[in-house]
Protein backbone atom coordinates (compact mmCIF):
# COMPACT_ATOMS: atom_id res chain seq x y z
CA UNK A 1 0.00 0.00 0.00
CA UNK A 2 1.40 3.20 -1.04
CA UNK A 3 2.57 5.71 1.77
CA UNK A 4 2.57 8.82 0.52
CA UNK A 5 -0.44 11.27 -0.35
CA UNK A 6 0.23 11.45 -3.68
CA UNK A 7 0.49 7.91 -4.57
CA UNK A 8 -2.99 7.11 -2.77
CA UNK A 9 -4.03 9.76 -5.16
CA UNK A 10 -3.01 8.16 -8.41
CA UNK A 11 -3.30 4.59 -6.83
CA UNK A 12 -7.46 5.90 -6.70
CA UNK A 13 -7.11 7.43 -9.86
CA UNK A 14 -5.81 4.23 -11.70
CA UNK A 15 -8.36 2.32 -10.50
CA UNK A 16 -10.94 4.64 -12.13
CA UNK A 17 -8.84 4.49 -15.59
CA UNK A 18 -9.08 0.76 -14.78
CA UNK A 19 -13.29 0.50 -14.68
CA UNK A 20 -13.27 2.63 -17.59
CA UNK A 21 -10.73 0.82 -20.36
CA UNK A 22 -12.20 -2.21 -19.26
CA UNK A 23 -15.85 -1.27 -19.67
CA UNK A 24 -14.45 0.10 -23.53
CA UNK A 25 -12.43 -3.29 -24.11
CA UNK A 26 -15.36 -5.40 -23.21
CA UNK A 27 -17.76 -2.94 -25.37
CA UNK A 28 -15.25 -3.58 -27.91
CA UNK A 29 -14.83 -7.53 -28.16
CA UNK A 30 -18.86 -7.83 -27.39
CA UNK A 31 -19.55 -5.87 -30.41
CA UNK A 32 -17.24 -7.97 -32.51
CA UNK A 33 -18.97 -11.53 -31.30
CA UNK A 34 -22.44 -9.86 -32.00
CA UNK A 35 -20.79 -8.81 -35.72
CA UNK A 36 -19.33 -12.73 -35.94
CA UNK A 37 -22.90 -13.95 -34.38
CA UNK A 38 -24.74 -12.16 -37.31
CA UNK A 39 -22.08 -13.57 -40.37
CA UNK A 40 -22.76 -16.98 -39.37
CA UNK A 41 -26.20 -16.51 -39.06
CA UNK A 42 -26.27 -14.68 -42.98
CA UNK A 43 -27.90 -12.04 -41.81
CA UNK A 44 -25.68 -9.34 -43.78
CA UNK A 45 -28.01 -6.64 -43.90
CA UNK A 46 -27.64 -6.34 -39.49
CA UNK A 47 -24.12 -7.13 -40.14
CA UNK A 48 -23.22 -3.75 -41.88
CA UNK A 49 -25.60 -1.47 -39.63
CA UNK A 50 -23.36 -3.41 -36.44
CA UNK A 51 -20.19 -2.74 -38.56
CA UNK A 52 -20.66 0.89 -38.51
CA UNK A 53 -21.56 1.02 -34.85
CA UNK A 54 -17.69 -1.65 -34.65
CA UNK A 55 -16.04 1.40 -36.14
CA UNK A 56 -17.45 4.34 -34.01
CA UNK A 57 -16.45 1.71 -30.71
CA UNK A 58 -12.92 0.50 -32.12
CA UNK A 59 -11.83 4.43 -32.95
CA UNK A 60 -12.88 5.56 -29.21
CA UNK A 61 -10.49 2.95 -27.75
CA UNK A 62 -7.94 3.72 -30.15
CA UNK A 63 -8.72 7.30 -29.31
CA UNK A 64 -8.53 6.72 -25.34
CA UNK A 65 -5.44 4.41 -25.67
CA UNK A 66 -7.46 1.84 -24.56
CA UNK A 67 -5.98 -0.88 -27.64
CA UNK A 68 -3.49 0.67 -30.15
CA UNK A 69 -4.42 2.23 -33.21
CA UNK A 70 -2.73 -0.41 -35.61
CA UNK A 71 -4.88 -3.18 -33.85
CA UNK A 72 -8.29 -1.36 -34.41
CA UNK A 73 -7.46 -0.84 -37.76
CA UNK A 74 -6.62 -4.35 -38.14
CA UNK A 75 -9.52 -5.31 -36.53
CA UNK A 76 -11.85 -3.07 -38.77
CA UNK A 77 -10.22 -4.51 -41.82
CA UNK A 78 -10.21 -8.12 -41.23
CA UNK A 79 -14.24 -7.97 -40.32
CA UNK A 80 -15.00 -5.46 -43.36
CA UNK A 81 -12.59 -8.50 -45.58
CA UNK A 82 -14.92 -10.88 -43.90
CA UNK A 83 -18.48 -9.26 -44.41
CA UNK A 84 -17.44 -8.87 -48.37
CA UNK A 85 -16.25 -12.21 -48.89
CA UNK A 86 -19.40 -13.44 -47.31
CA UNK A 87 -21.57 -11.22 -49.66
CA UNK A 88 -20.38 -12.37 -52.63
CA UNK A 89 -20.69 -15.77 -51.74
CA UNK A 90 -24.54 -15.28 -51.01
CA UNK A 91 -24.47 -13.38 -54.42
CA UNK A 92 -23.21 -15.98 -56.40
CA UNK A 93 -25.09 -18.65 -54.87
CA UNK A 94 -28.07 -16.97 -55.69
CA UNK A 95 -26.60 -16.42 -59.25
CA UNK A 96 -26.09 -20.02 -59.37
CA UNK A 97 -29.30 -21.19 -58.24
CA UNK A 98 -31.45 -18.87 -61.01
């Protein structure tokens, strides 16, 4: 336990930062399972509305230092990669099948 005044200050003060990331972090990766949740299920339409909302959540925690920028925009790419491929798979199957 810290002894002096000023380290029970930022001792209290990390603890704060701490509630916060993770509350952002968990935002974060539940927002990406709800994105994955709606691929597998084809529904693509809800998949792009939750993809904007994935962006708006990813750049705040890059923002607030809360993951790194390179990782969100990793992140953003590899499930905007993942929503196309799946669309034009559903396109061509439908091709296919008139």
């Amino acid at each position: 336990m810290p002894n002096l005044k000023t380290s029970i200050k930022y001792l209290r003060k990390n603890k704060r930062r701490e509630v916060v990331n993770d509350r952002m972090r968990t935002r974060s990766k539940k927002s990406v399972k709800k994105f994955n949740t709606l691929l597998s299920d084809n529904n693509i339409d809800e998949a792009k509305a939750t993809l904007k909302h994935i962006y708006k959540v990813l750049d705040k925690a890059a923002k607030k230092n809360v993951i790194k920028d390179g990782k969100a925009d990793r992140l953003k790419g590899r499930l905007t990669k993942k929503l196309n491929t799946i669309a034009q798979n559903n396109v061509k199957a439908a091709n296919k099948s008139a």
